[in-house]
Protein backbone atom coordinates (compact mmCIF):
# COMPACT_ATOMS: atom_id res chain seq x y z
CA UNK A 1 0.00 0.00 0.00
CA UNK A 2 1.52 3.09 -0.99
CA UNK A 3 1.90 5.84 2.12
CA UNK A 4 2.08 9.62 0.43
CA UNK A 5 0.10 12.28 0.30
CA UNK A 6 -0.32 15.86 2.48
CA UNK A 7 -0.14 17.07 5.89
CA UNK A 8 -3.36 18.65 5.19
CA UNK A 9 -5.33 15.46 4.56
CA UNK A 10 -3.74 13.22 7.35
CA UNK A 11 -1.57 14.62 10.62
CA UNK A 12 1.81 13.13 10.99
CA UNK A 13 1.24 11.02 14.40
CA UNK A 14 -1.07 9.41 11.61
CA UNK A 15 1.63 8.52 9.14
CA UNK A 16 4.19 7.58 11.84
CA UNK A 17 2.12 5.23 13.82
CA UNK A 18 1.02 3.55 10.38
CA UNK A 19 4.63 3.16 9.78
CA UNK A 20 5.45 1.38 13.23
CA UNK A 21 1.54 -0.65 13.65
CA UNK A 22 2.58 -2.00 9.92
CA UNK A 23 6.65 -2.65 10.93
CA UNK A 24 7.72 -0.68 7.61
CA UNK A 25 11.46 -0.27 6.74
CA UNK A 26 12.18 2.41 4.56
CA UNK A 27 12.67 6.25 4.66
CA UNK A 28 9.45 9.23 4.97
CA UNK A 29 10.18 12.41 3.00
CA UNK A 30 8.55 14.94 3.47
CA UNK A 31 8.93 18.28 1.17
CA UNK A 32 7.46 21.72 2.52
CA UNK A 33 8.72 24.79 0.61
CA UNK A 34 12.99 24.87 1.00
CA UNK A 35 12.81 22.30 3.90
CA UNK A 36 13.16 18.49 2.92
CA UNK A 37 12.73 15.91 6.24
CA UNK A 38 13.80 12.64 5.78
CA UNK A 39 13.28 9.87 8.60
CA UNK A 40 14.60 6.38 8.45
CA UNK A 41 13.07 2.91 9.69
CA UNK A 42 13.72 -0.75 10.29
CA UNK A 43 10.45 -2.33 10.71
CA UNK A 44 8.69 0.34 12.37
CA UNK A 45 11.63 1.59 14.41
CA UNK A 46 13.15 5.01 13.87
CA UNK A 47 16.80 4.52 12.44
CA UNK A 48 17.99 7.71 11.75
CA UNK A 49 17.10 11.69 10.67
CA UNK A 50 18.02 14.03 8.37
CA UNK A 51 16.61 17.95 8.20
CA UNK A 52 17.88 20.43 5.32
CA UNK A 53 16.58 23.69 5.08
CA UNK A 54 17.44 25.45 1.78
CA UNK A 55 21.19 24.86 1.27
CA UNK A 56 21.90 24.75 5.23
CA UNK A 57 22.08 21.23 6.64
CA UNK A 58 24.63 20.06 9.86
CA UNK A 59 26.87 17.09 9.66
CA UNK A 60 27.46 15.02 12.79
CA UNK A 61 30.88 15.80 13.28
CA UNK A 62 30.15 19.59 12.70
CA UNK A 63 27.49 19.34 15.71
CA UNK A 64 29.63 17.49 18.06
CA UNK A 65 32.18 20.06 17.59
CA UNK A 66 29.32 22.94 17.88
CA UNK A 67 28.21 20.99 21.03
CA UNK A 68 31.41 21.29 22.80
CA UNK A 69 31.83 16.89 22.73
CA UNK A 70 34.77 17.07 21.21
CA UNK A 71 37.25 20.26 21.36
CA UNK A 72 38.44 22.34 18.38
CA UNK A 73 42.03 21.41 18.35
CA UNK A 74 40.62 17.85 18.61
CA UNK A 75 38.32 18.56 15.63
CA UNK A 76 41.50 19.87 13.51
CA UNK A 77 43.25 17.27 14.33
CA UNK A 78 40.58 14.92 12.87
CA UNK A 79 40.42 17.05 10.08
CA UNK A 80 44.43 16.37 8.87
CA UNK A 81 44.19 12.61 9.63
CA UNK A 82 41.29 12.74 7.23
CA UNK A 83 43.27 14.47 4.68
CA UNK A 84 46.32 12.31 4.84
CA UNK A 85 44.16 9.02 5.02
CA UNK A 86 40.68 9.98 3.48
CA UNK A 87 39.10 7.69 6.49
CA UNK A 88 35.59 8.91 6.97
CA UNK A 89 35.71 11.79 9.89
CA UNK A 90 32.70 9.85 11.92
CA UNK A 91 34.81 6.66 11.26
CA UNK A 92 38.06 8.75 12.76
CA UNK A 93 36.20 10.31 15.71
CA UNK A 94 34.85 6.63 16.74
CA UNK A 95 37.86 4.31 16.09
CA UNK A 96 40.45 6.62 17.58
CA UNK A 97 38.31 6.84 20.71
CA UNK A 98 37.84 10.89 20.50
CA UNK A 99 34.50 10.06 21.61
CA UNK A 100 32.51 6.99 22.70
CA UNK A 101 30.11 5.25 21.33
CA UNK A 102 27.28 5.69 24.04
CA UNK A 103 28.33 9.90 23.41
CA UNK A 104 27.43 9.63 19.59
CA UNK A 105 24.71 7.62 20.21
CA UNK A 106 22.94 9.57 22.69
CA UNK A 107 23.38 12.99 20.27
CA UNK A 108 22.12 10.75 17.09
CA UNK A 109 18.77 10.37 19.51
CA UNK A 110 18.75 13.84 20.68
CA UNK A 111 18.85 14.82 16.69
CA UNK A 112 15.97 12.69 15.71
CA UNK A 113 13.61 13.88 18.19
CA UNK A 114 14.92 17.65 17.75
CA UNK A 115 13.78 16.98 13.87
CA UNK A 116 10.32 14.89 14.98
CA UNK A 117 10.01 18.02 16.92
CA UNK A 118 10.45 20.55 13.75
CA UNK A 119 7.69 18.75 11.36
CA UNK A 120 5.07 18.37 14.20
CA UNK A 121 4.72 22.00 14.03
CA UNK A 122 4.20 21.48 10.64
CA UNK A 123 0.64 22.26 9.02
CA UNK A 124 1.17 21.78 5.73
CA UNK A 125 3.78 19.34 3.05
CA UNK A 126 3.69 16.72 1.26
CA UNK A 127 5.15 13.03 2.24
CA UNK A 128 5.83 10.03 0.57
CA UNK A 129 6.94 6.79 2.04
CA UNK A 130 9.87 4.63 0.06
CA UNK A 131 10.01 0.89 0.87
CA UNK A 132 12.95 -0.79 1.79
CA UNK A 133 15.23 2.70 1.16
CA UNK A 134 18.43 3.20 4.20
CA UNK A 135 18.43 6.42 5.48
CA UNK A 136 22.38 5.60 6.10
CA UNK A 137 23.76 2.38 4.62
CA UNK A 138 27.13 2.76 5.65
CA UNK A 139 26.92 4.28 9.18
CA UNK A 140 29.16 2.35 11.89
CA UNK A 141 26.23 3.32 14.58
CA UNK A 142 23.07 1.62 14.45
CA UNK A 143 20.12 2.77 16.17
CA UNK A 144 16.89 1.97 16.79
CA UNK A 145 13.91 4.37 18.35
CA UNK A 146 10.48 3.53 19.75
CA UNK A 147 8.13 5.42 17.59
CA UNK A 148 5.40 5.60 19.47
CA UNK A 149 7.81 7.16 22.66
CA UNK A 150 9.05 9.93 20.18
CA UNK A 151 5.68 10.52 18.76
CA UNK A 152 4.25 11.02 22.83
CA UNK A 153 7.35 13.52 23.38
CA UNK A 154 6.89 15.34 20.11
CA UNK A 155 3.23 15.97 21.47
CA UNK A 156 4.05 17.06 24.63
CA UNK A 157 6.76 18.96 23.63
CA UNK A 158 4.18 20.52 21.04
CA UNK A 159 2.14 21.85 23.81
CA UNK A 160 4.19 23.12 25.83
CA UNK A 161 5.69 25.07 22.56
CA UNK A 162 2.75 27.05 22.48
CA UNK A 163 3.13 28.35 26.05
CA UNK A 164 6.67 28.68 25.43
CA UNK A 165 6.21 31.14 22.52
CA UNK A 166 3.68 33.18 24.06
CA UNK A 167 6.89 34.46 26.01
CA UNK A 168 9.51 34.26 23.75
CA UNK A 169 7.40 35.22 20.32
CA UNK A 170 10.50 35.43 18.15
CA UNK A 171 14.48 34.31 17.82
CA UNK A 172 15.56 37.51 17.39
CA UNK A 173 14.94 38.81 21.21
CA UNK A 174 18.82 39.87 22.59
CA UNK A 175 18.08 38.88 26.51
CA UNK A 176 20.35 40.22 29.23
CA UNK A 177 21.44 38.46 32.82
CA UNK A 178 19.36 40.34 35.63
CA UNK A 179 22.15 41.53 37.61
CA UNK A 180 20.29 41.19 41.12
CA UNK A 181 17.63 38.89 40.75
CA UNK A 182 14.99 38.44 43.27
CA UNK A 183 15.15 34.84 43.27
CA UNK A 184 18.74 33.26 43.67
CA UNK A 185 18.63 30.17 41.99
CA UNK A 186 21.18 27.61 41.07
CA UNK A 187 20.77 27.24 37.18
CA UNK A 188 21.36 23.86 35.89
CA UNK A 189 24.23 22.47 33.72
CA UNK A 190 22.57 23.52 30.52
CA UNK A 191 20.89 27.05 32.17
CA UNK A 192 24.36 27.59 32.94
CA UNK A 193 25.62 27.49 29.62
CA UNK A 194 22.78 29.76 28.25
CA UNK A 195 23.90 32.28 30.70
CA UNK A 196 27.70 32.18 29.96
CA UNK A 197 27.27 32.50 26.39
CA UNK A 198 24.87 35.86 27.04
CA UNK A 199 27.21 38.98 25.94
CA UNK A 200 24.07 41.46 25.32
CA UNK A 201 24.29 41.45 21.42
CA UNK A 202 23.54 37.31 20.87
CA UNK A 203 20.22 36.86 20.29
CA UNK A 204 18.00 33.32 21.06
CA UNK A 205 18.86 32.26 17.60
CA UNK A 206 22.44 32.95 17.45
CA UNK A 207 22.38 30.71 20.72
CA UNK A 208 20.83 28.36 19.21
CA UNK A 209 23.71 27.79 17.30
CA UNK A 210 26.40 27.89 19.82
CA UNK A 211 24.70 26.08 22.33
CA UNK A 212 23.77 22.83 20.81
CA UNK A 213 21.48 22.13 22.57
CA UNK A 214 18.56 22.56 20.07
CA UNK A 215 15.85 24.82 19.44
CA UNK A 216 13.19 23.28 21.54
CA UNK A 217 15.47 22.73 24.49
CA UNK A 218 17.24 26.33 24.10
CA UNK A 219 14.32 27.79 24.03
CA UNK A 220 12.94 26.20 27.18
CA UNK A 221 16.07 27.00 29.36
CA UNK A 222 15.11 30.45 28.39
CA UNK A 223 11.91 30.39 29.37
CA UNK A 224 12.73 29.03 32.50
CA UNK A 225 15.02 31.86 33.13
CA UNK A 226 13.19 34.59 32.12
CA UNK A 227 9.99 33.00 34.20
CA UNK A 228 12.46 32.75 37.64
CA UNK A 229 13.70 36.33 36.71
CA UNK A 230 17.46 35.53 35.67
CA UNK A 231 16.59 37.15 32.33
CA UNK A 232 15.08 40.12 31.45
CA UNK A 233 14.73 41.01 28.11
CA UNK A 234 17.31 43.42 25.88
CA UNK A 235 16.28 44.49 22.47
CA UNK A 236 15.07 42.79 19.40
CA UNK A 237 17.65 42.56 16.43
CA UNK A 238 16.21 43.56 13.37
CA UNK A 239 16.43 41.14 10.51
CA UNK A 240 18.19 41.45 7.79
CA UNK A 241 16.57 42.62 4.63
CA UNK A 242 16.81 39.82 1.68
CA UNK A 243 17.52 41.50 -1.52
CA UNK A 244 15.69 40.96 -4.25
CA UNK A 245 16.89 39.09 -7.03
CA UNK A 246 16.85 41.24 -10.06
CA UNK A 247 14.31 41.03 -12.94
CA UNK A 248 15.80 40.26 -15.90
CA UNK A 249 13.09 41.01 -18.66
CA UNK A 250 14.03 39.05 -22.22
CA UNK A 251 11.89 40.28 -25.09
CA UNK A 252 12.56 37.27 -26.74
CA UNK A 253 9.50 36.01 -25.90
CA UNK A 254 7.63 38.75 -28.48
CA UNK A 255 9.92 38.51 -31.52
CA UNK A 256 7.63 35.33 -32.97
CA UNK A 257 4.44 37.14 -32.17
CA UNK A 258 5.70 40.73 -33.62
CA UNK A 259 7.48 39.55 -36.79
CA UNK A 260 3.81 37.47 -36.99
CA UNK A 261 1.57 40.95 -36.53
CA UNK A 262 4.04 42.65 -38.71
CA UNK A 263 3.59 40.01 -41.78
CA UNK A 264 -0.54 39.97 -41.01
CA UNK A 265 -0.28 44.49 -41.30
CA UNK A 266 1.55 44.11 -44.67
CA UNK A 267 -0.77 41.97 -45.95
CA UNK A 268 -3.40 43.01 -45.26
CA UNK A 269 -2.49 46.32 -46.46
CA UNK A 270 -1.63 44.91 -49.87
CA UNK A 271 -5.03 43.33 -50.13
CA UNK A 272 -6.58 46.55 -49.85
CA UNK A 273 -4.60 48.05 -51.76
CA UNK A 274 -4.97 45.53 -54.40
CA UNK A 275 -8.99 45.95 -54.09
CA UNK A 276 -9.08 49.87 -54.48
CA UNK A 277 -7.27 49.85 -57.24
CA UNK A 278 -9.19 47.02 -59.23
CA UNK A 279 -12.53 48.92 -58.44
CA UNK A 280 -10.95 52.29 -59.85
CA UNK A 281 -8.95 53.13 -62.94
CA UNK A 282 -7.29 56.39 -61.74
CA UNK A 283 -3.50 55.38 -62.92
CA UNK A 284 -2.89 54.68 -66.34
CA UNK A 285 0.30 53.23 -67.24
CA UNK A 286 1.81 53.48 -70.81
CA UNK A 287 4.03 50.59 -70.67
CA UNK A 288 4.71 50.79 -74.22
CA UNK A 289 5.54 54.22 -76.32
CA UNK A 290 3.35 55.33 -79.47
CA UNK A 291 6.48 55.18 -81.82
CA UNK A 292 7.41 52.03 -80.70
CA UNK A 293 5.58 49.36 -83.53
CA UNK A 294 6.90 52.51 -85.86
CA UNK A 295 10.58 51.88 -84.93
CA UNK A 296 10.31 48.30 -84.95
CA UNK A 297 7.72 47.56 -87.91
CA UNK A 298 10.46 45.92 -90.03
CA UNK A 299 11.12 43.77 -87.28
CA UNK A 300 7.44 42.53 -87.57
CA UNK A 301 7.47 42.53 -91.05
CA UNK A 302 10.07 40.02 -90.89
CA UNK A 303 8.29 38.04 -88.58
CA UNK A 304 5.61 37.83 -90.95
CA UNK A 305 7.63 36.77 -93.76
CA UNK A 306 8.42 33.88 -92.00
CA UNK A 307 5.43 33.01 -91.07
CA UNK A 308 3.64 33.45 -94.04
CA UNK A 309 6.08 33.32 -97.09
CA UNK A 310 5.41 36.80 -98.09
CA UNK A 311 6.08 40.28 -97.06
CA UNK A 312 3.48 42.61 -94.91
CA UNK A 313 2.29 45.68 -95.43
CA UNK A 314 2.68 48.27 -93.23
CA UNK A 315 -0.95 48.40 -92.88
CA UNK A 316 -0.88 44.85 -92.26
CA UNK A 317 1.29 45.17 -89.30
CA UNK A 318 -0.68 47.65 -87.47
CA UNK A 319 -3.89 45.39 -87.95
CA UNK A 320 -2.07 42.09 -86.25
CA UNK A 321 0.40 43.28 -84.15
CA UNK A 322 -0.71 47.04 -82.85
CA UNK A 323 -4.63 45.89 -82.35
């Protein structure tokens, strides 16, 4: 039975508890404007995740460097063993031991839910299920997710979105610590890290990006902060204005039609042309002069010699060849 269609028609808790209730393998696409989803599964089990949005997409490595797992001069050193052996850099980072298995494993799972998390705000997209596709046939890590336990925390997580936003209404907002707050609180591990990477200029997206922690769980320590009074807000940056791509207009398009009217005009003025004249002798045209069968009469006296074995007369002339 083939699984595709649109958001609109059918939810996606729908579509993913088909999936697992039927133990599918194969990967879910799902398409909505510049954003392409792709979710992989092994008889009903989530496998792996993949989110692009336009041309930005994050590699593995890239995030666990971005997450603060593995360090930077760590990360360049991976990156000149990969150069000098052309080893994959995931296949570097695990067999050298930079990280552990049960580290990459646990990130891989925060990932997946972090894109479930993305499309169930989703209202709208298409989706098409491929049988027996691999998300990722030649990844050393193999995982398998209960879908049913990521669809329950997508939905929860869903909800408490929408009380989330109600506070934080766009990634833009610049927050700022509260320098005496009324409440002294010990933030946790992850609060903590919001706070240190505050300087008054980064805004909720641009942390976002340096936290790694994820959008839903950024924006949560945030909200937690700002509802305990750690936080206050700064300013809002202002976006930046996309510029227009520039029209080209081709004409090429009307030379077919033009070069068309222009033929139809000429004809159509020759036509009429043609017709006025026919109805009305006005110009008179003496193609031929009066002294010309004068001139040339011994011409078509000769002609008549030959035709008839005798000479012509002049008057004879004028009555064949002039009438």
């Amino acid at each position: 039975m083939p699984i595709e269609g649109d958001l609109k028609s059918l939810n996606l808790s729908s579509v993913l508890q088909l999936i697992a209730q039927e133990n599918l393998t194969g990967v879910l696409k799902l398409k909505r404007r510049n954003e392409i989803v792709d979710i992989g599964f092994s008889k009903g089990q989530i496998t792996g995740a993949f989110y692009e949005k336009g041309d930005k997409s994050e590699r593995m490595e890239k995030y666990l460097l971005r997450s603060g797992i593995i360090g930077k001069n760590v990360y360049e050193l991976v990156e000149e063993i990969y150069q000098e052996t052309k080893r994959p850099i995931m296949n570097i980072i695990l067999e050298d031991k930079y990280v552990t298995m049960a580290q990459v494993e646990n990130m891989i799972k925060f990932k997946i839910q972090e894109v479930i998390d993305e499309i169930f705000t989703w209202d709208n997209g298409a989706f098409k299920f491929e049988q027996h596709s691999i998300i990722y046939p030649k990844s050393m890590i193999k995982i398998r997710l209960n879908t049913e336990g990521l669809i329950l925390e997508a939905a929860r997580r869903s909800d408490e979105w929408a009380k989330i936003s109600k506070s934080i209404a766009s990634g833009d907002i610049v927050f700022k610590k509260v320098e005496r707050p009324e409440l002294k609180l010990k933030p946790s591990d992850e609060e903590e890290r919001v706070l240190s990477l505050l300087n008054g200029h980064r805004s909720v997206d641009d942390l976002i990006e340096l936290s790694g922690l994820g959008k839903f769980r950024t924006y949560s320590y945030f909200y937690r902060l700002l509802s305990t009074g750690q936080i206050e807000m700064s300013y809002a940056k202002p976006r930046p204005k996309k510029a227009r791509p520039k029209i080209k207009l081709s004409l090429k398009f009307l030379r077919a039609p033009i070069t068309l009217t222009i033929i139809v005009i000429v004809l159509l003025i020759e036509f009429f042309i043609g017709n006025y004249f026919s109805d009305h002798s006005v110009l008179t045209i003496d193609l031929i002069r009066d002294d010309f069968y004068e001139s040339d009469r011994g011409y078509y006296q000769d002609i008549f010699f030959y035709k008839h074995n005798r000479r012509a007369s002049v008057k004879e002339v004028i009555e064949i060849f002039e009438k």
